[in-house]
PDB file of N, CA and C in Angstrom:
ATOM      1  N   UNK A   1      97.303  14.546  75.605  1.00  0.00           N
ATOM      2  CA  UNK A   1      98.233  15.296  74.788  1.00  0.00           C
ATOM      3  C   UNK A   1      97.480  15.932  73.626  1.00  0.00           C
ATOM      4  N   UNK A   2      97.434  17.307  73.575  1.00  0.00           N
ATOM      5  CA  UNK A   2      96.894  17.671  72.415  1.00  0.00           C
ATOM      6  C   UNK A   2      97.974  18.482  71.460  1.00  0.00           C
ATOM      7  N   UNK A   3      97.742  17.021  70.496  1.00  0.00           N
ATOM      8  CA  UNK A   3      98.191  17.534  68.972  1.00  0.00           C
ATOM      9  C   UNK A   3      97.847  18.194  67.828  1.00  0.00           C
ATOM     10  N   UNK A   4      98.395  19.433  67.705  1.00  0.00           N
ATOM     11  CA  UNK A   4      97.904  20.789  66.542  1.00  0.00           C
ATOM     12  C   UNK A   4      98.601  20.079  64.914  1.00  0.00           C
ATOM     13  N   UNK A   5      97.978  19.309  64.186  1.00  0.00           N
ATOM     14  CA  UNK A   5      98.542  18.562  62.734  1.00  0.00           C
ATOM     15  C   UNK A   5      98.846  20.250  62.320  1.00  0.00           C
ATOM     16  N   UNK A   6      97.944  21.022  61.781  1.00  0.00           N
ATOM     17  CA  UNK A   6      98.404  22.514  61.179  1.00  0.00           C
ATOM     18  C   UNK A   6      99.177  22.874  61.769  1.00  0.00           C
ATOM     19  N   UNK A   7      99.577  23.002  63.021  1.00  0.00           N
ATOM     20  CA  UNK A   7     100.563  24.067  63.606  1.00  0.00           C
ATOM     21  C   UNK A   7     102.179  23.491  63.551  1.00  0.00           C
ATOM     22  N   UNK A   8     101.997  21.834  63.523  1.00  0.00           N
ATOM     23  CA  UNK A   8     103.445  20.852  63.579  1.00  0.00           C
ATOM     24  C   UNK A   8     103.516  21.312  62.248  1.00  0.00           C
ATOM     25  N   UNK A   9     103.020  20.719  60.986  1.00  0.00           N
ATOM     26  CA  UNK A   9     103.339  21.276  59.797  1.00  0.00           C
ATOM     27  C   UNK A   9     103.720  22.868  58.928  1.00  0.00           C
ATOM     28  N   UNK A  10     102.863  23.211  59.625  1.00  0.00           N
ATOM     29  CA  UNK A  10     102.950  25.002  59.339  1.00  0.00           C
ATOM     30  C   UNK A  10     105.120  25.659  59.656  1.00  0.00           C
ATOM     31  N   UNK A  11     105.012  24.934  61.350  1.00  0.00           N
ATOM     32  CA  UNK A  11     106.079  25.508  61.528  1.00  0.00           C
ATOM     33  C   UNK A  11     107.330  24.514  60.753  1.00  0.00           C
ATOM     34  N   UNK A  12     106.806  23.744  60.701  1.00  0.00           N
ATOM     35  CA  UNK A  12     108.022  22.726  60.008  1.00  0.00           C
ATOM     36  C   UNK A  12     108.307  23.420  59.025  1.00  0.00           C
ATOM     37  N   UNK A  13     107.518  23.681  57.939  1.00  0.00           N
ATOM     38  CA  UNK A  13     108.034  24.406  56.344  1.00  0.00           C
ATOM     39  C   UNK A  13     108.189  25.855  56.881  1.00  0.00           C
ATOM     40  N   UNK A  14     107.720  26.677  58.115  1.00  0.00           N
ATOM     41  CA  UNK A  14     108.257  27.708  58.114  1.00  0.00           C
ATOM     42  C   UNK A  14     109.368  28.665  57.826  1.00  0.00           C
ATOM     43  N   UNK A  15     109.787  29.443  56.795  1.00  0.00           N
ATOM     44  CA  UNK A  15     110.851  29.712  56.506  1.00  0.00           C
ATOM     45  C   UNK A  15     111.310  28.830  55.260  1.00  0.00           C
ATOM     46  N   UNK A  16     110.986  27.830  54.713  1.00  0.00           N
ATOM     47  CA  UNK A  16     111.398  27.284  53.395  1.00  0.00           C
ATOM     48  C   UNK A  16     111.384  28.126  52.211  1.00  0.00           C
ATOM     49  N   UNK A  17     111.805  27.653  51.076  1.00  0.00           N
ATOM     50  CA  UNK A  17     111.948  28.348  50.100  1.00  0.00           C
ATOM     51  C   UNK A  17     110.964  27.838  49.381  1.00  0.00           C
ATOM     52  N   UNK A  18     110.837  28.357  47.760  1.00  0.00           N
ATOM     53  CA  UNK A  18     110.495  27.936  46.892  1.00  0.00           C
ATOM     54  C   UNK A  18     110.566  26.456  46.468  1.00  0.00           C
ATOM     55  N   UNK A  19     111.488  26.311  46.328  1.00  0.00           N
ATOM     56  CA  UNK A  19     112.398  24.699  45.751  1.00  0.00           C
ATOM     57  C   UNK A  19     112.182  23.712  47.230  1.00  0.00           C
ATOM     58  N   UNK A  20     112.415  24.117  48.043  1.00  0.00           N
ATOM     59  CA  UNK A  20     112.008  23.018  49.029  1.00  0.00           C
ATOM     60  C   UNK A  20     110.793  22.396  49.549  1.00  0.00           C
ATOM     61  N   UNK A  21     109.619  23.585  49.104  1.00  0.00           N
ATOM     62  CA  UNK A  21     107.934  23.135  49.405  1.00  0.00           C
ATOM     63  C   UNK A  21     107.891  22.396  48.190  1.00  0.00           C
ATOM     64  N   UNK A  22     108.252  22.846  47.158  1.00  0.00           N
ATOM     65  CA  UNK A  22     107.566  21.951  45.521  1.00  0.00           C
ATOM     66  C   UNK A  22     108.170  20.744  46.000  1.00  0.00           C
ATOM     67  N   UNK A  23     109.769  20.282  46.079  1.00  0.00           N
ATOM     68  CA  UNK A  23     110.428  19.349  46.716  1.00  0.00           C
ATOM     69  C   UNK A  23     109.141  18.571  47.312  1.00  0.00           C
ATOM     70  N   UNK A  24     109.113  18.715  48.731  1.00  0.00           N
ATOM     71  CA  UNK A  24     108.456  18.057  49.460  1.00  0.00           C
ATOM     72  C   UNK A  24     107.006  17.759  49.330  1.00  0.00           C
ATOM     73  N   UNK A  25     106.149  18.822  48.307  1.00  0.00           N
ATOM     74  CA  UNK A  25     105.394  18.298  47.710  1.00  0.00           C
ATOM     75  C   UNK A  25     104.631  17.224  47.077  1.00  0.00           C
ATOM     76  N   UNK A  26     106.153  17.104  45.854  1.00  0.00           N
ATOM     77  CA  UNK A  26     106.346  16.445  44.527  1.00  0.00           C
ATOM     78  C   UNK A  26     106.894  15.183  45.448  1.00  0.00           C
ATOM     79  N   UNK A  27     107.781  14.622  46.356  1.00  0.00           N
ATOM     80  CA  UNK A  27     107.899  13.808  46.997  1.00  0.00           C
ATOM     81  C   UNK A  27     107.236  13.420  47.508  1.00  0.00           C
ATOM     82  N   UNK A  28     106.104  13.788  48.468  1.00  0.00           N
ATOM     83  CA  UNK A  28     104.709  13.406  49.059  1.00  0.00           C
ATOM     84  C   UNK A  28     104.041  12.727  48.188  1.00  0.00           C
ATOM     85  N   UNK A  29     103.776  13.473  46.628  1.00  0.00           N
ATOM     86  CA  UNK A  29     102.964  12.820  45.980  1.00  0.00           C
ATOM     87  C   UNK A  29     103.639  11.913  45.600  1.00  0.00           C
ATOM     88  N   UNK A  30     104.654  11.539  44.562  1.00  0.00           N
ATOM     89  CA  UNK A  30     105.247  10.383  44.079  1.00  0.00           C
ATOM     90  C   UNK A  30     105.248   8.840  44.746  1.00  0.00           C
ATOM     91  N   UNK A  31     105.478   9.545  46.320  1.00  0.00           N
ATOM     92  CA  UNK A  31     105.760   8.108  47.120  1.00  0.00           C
ATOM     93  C   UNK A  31     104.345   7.696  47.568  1.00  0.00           C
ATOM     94  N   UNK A  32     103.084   8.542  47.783  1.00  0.00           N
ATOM     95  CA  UNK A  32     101.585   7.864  47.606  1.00  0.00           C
ATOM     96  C   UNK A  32     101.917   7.485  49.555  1.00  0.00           C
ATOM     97  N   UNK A  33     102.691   7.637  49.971  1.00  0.00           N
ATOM     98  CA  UNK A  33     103.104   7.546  51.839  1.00  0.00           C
ATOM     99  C   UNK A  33     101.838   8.135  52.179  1.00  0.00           C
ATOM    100  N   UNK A  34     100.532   7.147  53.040  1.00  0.00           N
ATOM    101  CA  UNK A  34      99.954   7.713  53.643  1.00  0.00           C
ATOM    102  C   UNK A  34     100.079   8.262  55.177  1.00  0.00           C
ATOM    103  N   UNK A  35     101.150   8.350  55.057  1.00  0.00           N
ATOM    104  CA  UNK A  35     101.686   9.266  56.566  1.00  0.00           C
ATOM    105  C   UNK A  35     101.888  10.964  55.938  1.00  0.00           C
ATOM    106  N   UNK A  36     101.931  11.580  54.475  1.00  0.00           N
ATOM    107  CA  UNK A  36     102.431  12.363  54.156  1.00  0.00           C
ATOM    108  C   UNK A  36     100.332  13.397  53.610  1.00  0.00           C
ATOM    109  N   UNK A  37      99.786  12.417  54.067  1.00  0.00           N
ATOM    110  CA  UNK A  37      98.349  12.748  53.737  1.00  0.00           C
ATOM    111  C   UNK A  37      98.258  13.830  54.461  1.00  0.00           C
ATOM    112  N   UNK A  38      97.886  14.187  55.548  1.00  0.00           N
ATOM    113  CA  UNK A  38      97.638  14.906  56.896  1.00  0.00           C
ATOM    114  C   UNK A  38      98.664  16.517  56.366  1.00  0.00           C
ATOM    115  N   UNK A  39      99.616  16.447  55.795  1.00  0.00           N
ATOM    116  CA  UNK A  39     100.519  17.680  55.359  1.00  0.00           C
ATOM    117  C   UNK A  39      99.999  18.321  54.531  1.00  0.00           C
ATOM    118  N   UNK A  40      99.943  17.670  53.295  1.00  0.00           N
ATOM    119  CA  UNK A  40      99.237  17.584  51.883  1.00  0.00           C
ATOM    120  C   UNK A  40      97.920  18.381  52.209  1.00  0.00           C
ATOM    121  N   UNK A  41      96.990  17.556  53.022  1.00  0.00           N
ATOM    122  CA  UNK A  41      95.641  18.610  53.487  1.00  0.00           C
ATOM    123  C   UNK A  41      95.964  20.002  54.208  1.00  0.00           C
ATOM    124  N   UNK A  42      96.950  20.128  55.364  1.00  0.00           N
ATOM    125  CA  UNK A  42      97.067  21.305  55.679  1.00  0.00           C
ATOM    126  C   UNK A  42      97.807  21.994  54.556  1.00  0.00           C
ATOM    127  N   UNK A  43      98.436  21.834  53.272  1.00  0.00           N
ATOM    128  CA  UNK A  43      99.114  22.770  52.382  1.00  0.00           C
ATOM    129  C   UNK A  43      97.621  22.769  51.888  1.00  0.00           C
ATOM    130  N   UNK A  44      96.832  21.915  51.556  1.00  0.00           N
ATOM    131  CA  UNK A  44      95.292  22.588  50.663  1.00  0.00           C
ATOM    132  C   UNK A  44      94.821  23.255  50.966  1.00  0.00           C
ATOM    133  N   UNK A  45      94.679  23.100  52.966  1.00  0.00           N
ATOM    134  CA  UNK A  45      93.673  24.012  53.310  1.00  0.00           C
ATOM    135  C   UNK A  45      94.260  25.235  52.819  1.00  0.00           C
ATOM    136  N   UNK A  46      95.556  25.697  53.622  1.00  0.00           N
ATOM    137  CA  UNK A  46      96.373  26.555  53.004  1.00  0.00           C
ATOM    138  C   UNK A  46      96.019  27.419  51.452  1.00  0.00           C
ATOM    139  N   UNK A  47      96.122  26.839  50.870  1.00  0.00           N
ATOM    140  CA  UNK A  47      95.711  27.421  49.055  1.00  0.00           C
ATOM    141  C   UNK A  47      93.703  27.697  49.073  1.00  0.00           C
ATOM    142  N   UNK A  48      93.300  26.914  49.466  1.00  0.00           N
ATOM    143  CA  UNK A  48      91.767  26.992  49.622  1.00  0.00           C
ATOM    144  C   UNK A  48      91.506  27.986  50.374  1.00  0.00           C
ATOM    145  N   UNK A  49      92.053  28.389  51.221  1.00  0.00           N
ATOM    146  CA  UNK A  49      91.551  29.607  52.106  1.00  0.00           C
ATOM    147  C   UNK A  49      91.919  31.293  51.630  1.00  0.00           C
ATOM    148  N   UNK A  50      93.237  31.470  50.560  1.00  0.00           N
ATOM    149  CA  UNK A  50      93.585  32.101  50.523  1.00  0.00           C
ATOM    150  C   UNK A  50      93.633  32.049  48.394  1.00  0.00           C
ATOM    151  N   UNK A  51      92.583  31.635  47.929  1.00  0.00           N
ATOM    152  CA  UNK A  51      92.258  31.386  46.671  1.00  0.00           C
ATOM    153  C   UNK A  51      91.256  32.339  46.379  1.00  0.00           C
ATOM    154  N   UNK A  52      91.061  32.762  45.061  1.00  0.00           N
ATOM    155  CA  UNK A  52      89.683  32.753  44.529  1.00  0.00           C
ATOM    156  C   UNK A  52      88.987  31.909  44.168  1.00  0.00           C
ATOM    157  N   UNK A  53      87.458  32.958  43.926  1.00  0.00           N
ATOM    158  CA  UNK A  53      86.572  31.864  43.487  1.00  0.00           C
ATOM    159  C   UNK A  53      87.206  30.927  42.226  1.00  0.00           C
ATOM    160  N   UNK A  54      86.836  31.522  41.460  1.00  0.00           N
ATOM    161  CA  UNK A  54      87.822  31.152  39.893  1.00  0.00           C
ATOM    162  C   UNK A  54      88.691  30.338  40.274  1.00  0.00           C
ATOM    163  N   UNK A  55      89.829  30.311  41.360  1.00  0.00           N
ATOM    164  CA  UNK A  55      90.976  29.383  41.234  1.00  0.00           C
ATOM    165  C   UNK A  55      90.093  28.028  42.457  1.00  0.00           C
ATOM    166  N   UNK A  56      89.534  28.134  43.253  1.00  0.00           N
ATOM    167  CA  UNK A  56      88.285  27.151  43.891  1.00  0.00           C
ATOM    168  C   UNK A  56      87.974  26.451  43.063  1.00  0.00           C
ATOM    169  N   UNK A  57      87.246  27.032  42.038  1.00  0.00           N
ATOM    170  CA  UNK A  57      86.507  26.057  40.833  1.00  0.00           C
ATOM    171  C   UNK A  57      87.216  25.579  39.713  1.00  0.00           C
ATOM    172  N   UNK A  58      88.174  25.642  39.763  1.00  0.00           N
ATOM    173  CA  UNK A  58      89.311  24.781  39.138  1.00  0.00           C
ATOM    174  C   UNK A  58      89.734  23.877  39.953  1.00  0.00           C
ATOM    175  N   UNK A  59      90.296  24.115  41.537  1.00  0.00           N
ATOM    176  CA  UNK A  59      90.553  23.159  41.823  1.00  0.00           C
ATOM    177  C   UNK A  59      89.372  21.847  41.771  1.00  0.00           C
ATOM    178  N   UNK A  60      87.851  22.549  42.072  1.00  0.00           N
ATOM    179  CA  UNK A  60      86.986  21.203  42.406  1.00  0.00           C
ATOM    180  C   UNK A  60      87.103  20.546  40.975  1.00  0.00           C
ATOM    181  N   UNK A  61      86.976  21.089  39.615  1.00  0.00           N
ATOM    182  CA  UNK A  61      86.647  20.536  38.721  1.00  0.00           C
ATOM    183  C   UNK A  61      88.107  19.272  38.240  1.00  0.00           C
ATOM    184  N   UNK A  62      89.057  19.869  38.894  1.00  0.00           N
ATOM    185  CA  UNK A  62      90.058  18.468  38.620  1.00  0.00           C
ATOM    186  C   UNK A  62      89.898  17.914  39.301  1.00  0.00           C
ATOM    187  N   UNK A  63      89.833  17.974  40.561  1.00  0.00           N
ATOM    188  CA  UNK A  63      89.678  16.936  41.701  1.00  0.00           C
ATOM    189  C   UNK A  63      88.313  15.919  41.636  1.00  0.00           C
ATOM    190  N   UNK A  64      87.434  16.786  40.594  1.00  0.00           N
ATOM    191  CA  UNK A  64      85.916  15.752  40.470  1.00  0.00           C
ATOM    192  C   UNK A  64      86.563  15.209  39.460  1.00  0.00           C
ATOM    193  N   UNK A  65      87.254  15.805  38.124  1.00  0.00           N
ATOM    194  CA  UNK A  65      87.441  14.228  37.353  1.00  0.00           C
ATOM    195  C   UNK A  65      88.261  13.061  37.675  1.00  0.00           C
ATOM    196  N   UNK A  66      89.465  13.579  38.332  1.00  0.00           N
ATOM    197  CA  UNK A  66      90.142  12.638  38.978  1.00  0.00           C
ATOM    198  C   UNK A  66      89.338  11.339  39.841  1.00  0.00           C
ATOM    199  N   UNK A  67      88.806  12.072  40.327  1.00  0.00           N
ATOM    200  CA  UNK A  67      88.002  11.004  41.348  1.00  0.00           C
ATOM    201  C   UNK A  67      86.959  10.127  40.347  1.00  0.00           C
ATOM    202  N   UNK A  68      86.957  10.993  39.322  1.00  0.00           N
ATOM    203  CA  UNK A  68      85.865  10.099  38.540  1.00  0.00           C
ATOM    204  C   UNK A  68      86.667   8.589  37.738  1.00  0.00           C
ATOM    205  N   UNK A  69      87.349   8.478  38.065  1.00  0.00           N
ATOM    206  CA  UNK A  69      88.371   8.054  37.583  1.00  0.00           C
ATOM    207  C   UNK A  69      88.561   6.955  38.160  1.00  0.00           C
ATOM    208  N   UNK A  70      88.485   7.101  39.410  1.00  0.00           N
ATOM    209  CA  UNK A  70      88.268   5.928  40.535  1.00  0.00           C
ATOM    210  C   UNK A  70      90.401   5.497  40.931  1.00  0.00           C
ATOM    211  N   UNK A  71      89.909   4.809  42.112  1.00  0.00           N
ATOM    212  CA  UNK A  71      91.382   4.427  42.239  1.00  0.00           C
ATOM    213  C   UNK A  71      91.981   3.374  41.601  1.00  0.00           C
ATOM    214  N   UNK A  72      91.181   2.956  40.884  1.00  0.00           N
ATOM    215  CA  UNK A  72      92.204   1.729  40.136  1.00  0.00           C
ATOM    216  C   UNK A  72      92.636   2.146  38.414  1.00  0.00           C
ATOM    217  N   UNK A  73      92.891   3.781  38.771  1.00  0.00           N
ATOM    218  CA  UNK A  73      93.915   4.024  37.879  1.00  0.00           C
ATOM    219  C   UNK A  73      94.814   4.761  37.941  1.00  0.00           C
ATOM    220  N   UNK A  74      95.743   3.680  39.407  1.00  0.00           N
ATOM    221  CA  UNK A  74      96.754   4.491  39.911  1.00  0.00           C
ATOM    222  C   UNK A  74      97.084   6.037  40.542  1.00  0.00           C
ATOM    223  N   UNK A  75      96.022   6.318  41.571  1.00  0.00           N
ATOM    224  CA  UNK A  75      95.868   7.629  42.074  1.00  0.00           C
ATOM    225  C   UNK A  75      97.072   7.409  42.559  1.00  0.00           C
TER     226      UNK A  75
END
């Protein structure tokens, strides 16, 4: 059986609004559900592919302090 993770997710939010991606977002993150991981990456790739440089290097530079941070302060 071959399973497309981007293409199940892609079409799932297909057609959503505004308020329902932040929604499901902001819910993904809150609940820390590592079943909601795999989405979360296809919405990054999503923004990463279709970013600038400038907005790239913002994302790495939060994502490096965060991590600097380590997980035992409640990622």
């Amino acid at each position: 059986m071959d399973t497309n993770i981007r293409h199940h997710i892609i079409n799932n939010f297909q057609g959503d609004d505004f308020h329902t991606l932040k929604e499901a977002i902001e819910e993904s993150v809150k609940e820390k559900d590592e079943l909601t991981l795999p989405g979360l990456g296809v919405f990054f790739e999503l923004i990463w592919e279709n970013a600038s440089q400038e907005l790239k290097n913002e994302l790495i530079e939060i994502i490096r302090k965060r991590v600097q941070k380590g997980l035992d302060n409640d990622i």
